[in-house]
N, C-alpha and C. Protein backbone atom coordinates (compact mmCIF):
# COMPACT_ATOMS: atom_id res chain seq x y z
N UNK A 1 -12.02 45.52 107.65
CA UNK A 1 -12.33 46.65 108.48
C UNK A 1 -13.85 46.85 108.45
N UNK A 2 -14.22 46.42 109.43
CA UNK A 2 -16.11 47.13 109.71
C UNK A 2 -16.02 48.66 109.03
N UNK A 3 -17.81 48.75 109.02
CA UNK A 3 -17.99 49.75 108.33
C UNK A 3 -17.39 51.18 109.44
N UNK A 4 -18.03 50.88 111.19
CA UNK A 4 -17.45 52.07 111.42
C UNK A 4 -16.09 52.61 111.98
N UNK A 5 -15.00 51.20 111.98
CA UNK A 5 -14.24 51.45 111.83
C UNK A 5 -13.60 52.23 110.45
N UNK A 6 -14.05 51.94 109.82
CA UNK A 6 -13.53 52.57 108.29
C UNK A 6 -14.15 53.97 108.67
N UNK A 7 -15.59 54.35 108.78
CA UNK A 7 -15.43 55.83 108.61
C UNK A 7 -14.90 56.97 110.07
N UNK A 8 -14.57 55.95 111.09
CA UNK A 8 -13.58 56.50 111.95
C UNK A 8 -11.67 57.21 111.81
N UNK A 9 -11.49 56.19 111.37
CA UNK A 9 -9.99 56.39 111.01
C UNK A 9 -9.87 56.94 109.35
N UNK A 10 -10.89 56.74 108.75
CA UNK A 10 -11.29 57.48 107.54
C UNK A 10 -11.19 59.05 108.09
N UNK A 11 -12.04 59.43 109.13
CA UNK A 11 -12.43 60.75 109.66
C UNK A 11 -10.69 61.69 110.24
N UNK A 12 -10.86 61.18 110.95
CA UNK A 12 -9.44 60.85 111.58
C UNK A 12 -8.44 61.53 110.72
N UNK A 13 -7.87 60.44 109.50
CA UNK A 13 -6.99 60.87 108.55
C UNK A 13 -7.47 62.22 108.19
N UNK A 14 -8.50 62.48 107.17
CA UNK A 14 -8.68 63.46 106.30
C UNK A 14 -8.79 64.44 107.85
N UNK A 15 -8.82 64.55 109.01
CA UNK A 15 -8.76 66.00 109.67
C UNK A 15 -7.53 65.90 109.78
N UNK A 16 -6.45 65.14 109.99
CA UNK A 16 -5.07 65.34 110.32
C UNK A 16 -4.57 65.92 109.06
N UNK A 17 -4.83 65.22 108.31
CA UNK A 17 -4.52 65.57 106.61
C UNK A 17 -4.66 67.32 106.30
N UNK A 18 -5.73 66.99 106.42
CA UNK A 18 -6.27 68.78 106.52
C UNK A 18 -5.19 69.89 107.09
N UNK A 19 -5.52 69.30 108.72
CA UNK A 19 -4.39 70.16 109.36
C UNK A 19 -3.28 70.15 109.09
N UNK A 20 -2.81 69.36 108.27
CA UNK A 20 -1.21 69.26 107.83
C UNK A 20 -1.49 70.19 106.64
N UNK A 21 -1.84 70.73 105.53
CA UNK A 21 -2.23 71.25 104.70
C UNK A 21 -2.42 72.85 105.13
N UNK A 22 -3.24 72.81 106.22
CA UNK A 22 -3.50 74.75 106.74
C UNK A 22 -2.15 74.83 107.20
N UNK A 23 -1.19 74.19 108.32
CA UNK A 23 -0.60 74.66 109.41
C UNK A 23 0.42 74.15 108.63
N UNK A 24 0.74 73.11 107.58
CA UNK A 24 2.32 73.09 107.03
C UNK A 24 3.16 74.44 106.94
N UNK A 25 3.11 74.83 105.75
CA UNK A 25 3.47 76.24 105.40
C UNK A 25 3.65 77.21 106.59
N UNK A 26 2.62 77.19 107.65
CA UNK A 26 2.72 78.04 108.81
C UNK A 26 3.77 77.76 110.07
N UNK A 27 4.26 76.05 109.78
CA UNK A 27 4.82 75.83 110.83
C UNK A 27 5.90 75.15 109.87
N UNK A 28 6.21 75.74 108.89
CA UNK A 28 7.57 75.61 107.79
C UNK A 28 8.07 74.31 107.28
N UNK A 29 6.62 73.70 106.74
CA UNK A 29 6.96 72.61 106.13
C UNK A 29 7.63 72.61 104.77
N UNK A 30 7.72 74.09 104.22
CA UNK A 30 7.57 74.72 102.85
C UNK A 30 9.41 75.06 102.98
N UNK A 31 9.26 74.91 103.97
CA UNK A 31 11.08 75.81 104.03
C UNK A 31 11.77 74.94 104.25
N UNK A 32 11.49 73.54 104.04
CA UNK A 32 12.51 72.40 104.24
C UNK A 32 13.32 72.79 103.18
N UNK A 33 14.68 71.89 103.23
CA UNK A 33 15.57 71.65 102.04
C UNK A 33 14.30 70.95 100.98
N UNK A 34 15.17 71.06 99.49
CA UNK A 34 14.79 70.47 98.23
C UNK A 34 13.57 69.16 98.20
N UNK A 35 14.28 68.10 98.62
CA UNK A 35 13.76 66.67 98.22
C UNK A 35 12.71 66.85 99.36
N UNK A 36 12.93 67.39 100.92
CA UNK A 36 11.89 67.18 101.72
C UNK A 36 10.84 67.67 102.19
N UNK A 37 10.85 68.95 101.51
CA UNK A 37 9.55 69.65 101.48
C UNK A 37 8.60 68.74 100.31
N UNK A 38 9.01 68.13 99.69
CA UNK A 38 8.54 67.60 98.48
C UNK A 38 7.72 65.76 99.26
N UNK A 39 8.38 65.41 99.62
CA UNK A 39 8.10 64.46 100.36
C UNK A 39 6.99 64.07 101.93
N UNK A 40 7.31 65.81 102.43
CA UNK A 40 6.55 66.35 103.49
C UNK A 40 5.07 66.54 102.75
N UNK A 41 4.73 67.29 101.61
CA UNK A 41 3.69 67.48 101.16
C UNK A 41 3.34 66.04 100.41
N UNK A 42 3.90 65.79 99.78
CA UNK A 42 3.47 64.35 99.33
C UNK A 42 2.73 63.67 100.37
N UNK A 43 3.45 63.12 101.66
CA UNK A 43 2.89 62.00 102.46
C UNK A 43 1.21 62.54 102.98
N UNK A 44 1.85 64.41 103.24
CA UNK A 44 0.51 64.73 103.69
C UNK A 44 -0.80 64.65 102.51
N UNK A 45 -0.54 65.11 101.32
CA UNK A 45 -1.58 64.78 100.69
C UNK A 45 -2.23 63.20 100.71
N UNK A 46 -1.57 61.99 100.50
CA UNK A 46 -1.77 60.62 100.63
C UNK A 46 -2.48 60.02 101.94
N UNK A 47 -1.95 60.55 102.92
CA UNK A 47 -2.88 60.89 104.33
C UNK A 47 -4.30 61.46 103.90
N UNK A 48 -4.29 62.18 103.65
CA UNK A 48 -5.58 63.41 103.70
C UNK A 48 -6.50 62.18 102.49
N UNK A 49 -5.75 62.05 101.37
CA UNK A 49 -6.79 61.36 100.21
C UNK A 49 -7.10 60.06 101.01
N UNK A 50 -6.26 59.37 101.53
CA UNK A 50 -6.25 57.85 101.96
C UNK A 50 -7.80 58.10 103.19
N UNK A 51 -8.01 59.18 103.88
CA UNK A 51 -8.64 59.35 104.82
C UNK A 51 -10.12 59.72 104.05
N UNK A 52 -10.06 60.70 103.17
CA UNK A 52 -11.28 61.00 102.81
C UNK A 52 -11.98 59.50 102.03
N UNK A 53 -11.15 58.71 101.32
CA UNK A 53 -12.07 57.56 100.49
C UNK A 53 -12.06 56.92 101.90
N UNK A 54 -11.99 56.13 102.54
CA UNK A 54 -12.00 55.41 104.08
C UNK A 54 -13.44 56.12 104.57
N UNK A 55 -13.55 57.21 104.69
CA UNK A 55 -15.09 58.38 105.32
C UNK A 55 -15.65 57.71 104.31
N UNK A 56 -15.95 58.12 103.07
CA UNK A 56 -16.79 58.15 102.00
C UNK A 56 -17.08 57.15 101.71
N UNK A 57 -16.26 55.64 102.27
CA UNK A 57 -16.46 54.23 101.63
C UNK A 57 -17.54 54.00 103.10
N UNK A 58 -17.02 54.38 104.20
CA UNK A 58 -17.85 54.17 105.40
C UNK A 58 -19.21 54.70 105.20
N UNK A 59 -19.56 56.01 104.62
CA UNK A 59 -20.77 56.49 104.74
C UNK A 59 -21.77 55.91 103.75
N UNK A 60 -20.96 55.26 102.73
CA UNK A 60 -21.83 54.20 101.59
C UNK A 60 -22.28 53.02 101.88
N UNK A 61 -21.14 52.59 102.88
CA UNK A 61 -21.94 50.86 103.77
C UNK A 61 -23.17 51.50 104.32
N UNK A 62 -22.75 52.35 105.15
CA UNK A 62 -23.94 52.90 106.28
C UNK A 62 -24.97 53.10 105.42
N UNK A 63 -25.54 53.84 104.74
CA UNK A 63 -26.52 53.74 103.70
C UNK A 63 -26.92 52.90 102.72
N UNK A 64 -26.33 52.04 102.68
CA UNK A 64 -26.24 50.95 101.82
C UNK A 64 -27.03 49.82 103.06
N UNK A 65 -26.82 49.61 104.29
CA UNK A 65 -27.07 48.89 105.10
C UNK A 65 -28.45 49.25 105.78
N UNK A 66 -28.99 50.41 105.59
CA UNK A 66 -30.60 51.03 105.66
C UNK A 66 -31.00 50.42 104.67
């Protein structure tokens, strides 16, 4: 993956991620049954982390490449 592909879909993730995080709970990700509220927050956190290192690995080529 090029560098700005990486901090694109890097970007990408961690805002979806995000928004899954403010608007879960609001749009009743919290009120699932047992196992899948558990699973709902899981994937979203792994999204959100998977997205922020992807940004952060992108913005280190980019400066790294000055």
């Amino acid at each position: 993956m090029e560098t700005q592909q990486r901090l694109g879909a890097g970007a990408i993730l961690a805002v979806l991620g995000g928004l899954g995080m403010a608007l879960g709970p609001r749009l009743g990700a919290t009120s699932l049954s047992e196992p899948w509220s558990f699973i709902a927050g899981f994937v979203d956190g792994i999204v959100t982390g998977i997205g922020v290192v992807l940004a952060v690995s992108g913005l280190i080529q980019i400066r790294r490449a000055r």
